[in-house]
PDB file of N, CA and C in Angstrom:
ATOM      1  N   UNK A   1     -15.529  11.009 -17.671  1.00  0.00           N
ATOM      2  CA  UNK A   1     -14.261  11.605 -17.343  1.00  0.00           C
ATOM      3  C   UNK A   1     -14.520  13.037 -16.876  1.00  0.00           C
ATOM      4  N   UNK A   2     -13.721  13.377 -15.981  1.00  0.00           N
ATOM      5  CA  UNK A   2     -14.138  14.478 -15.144  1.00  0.00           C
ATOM      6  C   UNK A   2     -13.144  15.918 -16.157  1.00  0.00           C
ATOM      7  N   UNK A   3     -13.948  17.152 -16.095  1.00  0.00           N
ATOM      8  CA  UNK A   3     -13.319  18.154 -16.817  1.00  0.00           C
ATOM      9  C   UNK A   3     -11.559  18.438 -16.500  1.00  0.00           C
ATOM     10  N   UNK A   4     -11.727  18.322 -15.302  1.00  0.00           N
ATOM     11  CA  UNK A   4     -10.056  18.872 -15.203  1.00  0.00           C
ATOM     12  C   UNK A   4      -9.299  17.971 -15.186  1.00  0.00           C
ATOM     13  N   UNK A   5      -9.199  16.146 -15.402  1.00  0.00           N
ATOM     14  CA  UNK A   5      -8.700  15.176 -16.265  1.00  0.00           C
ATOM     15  C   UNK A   5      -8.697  15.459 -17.428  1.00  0.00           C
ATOM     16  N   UNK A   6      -9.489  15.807 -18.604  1.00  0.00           N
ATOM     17  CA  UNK A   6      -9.803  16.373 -20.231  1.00  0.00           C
ATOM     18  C   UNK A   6      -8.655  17.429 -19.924  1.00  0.00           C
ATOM     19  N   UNK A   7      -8.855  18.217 -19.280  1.00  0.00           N
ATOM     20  CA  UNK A   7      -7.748  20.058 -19.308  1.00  0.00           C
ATOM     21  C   UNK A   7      -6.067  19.173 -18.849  1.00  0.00           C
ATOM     22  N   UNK A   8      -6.100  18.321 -18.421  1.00  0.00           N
ATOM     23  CA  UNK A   8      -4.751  17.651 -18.099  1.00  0.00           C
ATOM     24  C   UNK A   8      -4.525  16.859 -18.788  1.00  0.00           C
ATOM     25  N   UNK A   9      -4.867  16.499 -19.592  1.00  0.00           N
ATOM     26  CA  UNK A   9      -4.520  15.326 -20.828  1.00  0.00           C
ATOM     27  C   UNK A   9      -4.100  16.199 -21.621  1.00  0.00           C
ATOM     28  N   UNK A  10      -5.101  17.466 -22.316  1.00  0.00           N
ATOM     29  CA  UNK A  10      -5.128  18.009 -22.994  1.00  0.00           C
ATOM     30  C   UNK A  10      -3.453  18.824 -23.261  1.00  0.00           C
ATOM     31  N   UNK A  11      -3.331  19.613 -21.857  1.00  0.00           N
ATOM     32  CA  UNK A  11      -1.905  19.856 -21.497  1.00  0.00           C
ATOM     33  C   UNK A  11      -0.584  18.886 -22.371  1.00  0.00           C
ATOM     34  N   UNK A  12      -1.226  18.052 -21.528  1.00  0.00           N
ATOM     35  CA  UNK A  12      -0.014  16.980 -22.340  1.00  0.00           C
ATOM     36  C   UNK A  12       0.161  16.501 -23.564  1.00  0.00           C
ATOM     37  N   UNK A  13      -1.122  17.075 -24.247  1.00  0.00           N
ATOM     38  CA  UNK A  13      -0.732  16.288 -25.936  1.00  0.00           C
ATOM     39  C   UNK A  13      -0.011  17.686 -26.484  1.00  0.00           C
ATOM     40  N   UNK A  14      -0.654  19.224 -25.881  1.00  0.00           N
ATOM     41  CA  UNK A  14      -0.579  20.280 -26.432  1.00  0.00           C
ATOM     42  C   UNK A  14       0.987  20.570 -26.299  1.00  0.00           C
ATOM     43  N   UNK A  15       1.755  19.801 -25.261  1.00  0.00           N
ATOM     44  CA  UNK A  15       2.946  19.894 -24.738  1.00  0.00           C
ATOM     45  C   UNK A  15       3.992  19.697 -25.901  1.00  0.00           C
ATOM     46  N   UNK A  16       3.416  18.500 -26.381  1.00  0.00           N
ATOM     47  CA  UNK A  16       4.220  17.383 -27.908  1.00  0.00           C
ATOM     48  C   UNK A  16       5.585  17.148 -26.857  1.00  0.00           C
ATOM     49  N   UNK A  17       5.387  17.037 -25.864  1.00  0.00           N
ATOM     50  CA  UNK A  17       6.730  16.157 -25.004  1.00  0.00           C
ATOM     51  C   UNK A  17       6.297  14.496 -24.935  1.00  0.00           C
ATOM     52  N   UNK A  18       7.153  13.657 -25.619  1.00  0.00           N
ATOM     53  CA  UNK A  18       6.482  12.056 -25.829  1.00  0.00           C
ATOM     54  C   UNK A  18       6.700  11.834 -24.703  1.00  0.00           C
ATOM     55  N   UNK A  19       8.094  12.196 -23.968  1.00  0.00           N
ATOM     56  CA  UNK A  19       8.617  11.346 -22.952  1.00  0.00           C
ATOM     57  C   UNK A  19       7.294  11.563 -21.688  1.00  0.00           C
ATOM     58  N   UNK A  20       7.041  12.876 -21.513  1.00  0.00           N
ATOM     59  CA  UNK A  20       5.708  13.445 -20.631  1.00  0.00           C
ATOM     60  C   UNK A  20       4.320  12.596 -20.702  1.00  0.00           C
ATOM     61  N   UNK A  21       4.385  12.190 -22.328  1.00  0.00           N
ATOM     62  CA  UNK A  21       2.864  11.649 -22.865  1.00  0.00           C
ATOM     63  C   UNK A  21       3.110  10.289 -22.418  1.00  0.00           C
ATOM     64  N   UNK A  22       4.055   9.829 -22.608  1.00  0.00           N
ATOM     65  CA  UNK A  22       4.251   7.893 -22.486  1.00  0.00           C
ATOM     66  C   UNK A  22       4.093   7.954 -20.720  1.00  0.00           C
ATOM     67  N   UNK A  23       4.749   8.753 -20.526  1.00  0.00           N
ATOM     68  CA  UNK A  23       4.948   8.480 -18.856  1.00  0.00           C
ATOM     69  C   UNK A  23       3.243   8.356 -17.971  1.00  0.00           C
ATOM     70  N   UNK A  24       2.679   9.297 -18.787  1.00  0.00           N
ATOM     71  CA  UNK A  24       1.557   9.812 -17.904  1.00  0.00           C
ATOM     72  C   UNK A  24       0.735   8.006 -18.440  1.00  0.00           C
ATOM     73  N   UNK A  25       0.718   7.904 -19.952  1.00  0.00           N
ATOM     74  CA  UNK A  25      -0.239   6.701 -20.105  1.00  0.00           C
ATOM     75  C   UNK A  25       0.384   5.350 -18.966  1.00  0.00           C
ATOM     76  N   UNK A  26       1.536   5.220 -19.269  1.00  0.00           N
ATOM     77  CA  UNK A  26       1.725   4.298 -18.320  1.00  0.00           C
ATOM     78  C   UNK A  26       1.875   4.481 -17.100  1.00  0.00           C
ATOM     79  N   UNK A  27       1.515   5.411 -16.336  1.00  0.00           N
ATOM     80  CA  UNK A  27       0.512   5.267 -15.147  1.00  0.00           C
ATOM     81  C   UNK A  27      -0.977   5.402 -15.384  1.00  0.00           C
ATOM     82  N   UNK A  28      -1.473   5.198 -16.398  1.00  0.00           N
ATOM     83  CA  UNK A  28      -3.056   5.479 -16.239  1.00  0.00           C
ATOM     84  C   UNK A  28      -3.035   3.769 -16.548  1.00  0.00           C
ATOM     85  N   UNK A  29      -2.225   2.664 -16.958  1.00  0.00           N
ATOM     86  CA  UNK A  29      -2.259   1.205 -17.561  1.00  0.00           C
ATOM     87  C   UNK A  29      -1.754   0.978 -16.333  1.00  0.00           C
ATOM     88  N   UNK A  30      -1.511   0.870 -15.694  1.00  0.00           N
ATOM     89  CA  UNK A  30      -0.368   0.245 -14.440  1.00  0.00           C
ATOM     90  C   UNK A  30      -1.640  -0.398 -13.701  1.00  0.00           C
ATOM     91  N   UNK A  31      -1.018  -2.063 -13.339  1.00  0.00           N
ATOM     92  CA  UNK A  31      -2.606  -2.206 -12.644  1.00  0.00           C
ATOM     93  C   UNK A  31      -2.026  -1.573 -11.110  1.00  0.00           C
ATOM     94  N   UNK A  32      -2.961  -0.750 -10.065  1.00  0.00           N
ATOM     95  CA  UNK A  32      -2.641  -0.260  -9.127  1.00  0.00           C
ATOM     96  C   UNK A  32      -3.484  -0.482  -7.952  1.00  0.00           C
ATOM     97  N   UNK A  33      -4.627  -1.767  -8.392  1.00  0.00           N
ATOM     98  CA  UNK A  33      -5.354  -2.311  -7.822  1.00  0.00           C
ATOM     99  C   UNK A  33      -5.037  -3.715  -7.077  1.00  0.00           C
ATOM    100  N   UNK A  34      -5.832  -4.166  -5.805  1.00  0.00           N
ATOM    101  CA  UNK A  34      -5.254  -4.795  -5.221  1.00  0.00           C
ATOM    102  C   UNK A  34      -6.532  -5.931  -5.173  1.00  0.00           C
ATOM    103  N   UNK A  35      -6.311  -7.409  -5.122  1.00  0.00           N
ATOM    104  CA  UNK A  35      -7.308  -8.390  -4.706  1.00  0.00           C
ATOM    105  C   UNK A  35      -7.475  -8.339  -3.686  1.00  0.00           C
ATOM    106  N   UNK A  36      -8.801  -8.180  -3.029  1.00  0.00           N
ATOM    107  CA  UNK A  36      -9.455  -8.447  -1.387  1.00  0.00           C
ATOM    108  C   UNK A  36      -9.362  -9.734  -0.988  1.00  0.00           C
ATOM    109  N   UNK A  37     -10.031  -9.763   0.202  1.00  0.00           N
ATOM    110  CA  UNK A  37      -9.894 -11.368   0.665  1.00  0.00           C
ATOM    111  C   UNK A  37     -10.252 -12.280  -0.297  1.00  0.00           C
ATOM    112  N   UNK A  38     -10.275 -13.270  -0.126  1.00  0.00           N
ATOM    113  CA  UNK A  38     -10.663 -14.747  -1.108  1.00  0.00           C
ATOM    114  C   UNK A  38     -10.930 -15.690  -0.238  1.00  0.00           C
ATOM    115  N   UNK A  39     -12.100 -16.494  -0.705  1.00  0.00           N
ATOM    116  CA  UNK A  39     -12.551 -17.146   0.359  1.00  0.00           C
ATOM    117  C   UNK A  39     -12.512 -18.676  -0.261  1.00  0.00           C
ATOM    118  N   UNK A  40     -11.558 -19.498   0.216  1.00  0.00           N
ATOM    119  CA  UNK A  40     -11.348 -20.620  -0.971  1.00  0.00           C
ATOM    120  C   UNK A  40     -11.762 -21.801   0.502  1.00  0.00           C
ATOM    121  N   UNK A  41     -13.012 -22.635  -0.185  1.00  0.00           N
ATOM    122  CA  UNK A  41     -13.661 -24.053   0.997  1.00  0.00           C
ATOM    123  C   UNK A  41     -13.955 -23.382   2.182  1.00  0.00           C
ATOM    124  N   UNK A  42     -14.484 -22.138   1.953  1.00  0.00           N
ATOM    125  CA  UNK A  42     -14.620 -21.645   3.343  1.00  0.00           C
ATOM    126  C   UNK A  42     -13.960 -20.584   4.444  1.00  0.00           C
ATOM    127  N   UNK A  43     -12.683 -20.677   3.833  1.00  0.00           N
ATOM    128  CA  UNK A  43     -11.742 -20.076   4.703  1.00  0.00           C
ATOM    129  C   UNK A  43     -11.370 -18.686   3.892  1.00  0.00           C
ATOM    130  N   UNK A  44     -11.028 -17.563   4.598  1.00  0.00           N
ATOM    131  CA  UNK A  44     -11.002 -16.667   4.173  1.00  0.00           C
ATOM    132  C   UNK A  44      -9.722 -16.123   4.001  1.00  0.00           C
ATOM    133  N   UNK A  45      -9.189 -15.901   2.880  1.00  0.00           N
ATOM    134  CA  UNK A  45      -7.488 -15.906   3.060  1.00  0.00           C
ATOM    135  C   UNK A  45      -7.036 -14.713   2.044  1.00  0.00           C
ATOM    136  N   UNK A  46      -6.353 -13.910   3.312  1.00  0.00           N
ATOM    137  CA  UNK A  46      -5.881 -12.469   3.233  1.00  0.00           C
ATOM    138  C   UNK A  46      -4.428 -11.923   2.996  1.00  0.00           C
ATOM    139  N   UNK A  47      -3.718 -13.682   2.978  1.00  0.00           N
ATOM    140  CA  UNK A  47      -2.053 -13.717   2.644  1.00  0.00           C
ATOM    141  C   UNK A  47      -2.435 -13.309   1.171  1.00  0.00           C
ATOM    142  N   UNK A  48      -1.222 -12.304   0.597  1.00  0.00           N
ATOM    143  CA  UNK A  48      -1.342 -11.879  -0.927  1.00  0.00           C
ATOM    144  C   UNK A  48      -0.107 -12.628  -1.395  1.00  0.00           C
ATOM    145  N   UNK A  49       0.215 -14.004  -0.885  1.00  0.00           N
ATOM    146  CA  UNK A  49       1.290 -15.172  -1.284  1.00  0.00           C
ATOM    147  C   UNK A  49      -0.421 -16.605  -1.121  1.00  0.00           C
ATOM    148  N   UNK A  50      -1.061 -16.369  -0.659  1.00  0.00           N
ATOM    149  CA  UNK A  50      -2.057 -17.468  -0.481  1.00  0.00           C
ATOM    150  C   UNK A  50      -2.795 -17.396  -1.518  1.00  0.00           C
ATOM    151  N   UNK A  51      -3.276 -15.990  -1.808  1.00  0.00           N
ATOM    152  CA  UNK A  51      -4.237 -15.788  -2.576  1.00  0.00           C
ATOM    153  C   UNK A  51      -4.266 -16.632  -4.189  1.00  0.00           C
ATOM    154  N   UNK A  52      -2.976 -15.942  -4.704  1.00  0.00           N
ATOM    155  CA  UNK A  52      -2.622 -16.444  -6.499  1.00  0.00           C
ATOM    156  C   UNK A  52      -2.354 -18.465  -6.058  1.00  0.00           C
ATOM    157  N   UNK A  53      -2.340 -18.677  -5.155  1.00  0.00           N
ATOM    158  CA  UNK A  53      -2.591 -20.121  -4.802  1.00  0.00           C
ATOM    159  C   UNK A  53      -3.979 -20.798  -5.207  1.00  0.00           C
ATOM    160  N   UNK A  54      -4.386 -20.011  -4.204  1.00  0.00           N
ATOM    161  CA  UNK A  54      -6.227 -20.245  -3.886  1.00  0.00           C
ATOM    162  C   UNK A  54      -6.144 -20.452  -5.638  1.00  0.00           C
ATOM    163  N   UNK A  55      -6.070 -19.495  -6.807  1.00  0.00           N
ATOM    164  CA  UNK A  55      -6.505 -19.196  -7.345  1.00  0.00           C
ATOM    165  C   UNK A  55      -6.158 -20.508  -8.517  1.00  0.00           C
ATOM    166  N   UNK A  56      -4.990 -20.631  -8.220  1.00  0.00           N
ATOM    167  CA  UNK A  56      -4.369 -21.347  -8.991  1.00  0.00           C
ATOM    168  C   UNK A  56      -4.588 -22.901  -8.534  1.00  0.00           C
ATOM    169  N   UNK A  57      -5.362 -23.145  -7.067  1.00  0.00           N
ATOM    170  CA  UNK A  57      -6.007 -24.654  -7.241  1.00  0.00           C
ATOM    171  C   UNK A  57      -7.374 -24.639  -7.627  1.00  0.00           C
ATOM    172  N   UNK A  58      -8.174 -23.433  -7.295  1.00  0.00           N
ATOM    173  CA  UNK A  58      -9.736 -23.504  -8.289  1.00  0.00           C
ATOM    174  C   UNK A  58      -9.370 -23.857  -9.615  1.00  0.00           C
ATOM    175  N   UNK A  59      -8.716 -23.308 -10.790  1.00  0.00           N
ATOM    176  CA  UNK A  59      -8.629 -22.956 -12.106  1.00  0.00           C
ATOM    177  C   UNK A  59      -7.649 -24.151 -12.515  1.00  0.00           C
ATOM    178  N   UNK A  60      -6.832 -25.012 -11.668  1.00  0.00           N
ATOM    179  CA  UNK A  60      -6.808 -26.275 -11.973  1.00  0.00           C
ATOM    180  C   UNK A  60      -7.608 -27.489 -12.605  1.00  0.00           C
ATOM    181  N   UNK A  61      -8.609 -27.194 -11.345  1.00  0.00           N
ATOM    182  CA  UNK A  61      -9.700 -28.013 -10.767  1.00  0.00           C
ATOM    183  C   UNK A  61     -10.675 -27.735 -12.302  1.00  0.00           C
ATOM    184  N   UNK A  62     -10.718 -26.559 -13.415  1.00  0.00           N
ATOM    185  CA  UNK A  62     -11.604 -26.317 -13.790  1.00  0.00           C
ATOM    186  C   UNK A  62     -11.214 -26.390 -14.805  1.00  0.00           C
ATOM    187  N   UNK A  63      -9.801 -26.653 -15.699  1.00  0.00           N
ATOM    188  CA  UNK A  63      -8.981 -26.762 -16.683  1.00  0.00           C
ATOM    189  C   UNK A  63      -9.226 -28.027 -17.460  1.00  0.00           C
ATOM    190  N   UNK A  64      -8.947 -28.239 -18.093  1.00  0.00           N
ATOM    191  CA  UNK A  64      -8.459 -29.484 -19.266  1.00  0.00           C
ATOM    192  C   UNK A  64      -7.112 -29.694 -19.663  1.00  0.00           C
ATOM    193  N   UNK A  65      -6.514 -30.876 -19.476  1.00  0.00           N
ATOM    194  CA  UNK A  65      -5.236 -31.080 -19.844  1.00  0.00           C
ATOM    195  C   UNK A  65      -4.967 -31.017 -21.618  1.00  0.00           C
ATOM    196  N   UNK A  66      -4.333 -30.514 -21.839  1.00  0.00           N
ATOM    197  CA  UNK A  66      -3.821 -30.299 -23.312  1.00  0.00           C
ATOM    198  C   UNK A  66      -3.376 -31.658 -23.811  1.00  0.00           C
ATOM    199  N   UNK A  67      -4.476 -31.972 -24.782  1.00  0.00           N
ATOM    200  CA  UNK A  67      -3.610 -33.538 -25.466  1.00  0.00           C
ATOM    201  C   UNK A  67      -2.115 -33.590 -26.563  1.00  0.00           C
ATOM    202  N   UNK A  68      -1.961 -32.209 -26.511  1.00  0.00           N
ATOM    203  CA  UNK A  68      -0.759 -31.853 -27.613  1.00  0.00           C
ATOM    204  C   UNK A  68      -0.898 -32.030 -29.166  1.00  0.00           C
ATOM    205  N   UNK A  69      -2.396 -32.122 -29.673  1.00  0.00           N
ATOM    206  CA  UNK A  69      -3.077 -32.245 -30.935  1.00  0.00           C
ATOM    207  C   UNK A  69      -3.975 -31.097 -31.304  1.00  0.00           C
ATOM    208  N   UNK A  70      -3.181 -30.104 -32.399  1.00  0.00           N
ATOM    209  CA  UNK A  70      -3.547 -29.051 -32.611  1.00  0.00           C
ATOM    210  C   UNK A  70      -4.881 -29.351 -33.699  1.00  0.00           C
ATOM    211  N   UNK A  71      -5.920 -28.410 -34.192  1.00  0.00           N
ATOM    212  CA  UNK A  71      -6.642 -28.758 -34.789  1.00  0.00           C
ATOM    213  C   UNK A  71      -6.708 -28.338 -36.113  1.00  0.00           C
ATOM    214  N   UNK A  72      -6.983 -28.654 -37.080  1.00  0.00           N
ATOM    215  CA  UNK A  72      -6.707 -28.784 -38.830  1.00  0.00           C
ATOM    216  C   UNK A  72      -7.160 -27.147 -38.508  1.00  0.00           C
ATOM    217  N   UNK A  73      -6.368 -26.588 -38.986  1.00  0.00           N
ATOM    218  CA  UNK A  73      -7.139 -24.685 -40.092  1.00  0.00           C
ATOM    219  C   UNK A  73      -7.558 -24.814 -40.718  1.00  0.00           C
TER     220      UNK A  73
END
């Protein structure tokens, strides 16, 4: 962590404003990252409506159906 992130955190606890402190963490949790291409059988697919698709017929494909029989504790 870089020094003048530490001196800006620091600010903010030294502040004792929650509403200031919550705000700042939940932008440091926020995902603000984005998935790149995906390349599903070959094809390279850059729709961000295609993608959670792609994703969601691999992880099908790789799943187990639930027999609805939980196991003894």
């Amino acid at each position: 962590m870089h020094c003048d992130q530490i001196d800006k955190e620091q600010r903010i606890v030294d502040a004792g404003d929650a509403g200031v402190f919550y705000r700042y963490v939940n932008n440091c949790i926020t995902n603000r990252t984005c998935i790149g291409a995906v390349i599903d059988n070959g094809v390279v697919i850059t729709d961000n409506t295609d993608k959670p698709n792609a994703f969601n017929s691999y992880f099908s494909t790789v799943g187990i159906s639930d027999n609805g029989v939980s196991p003894n504790a």
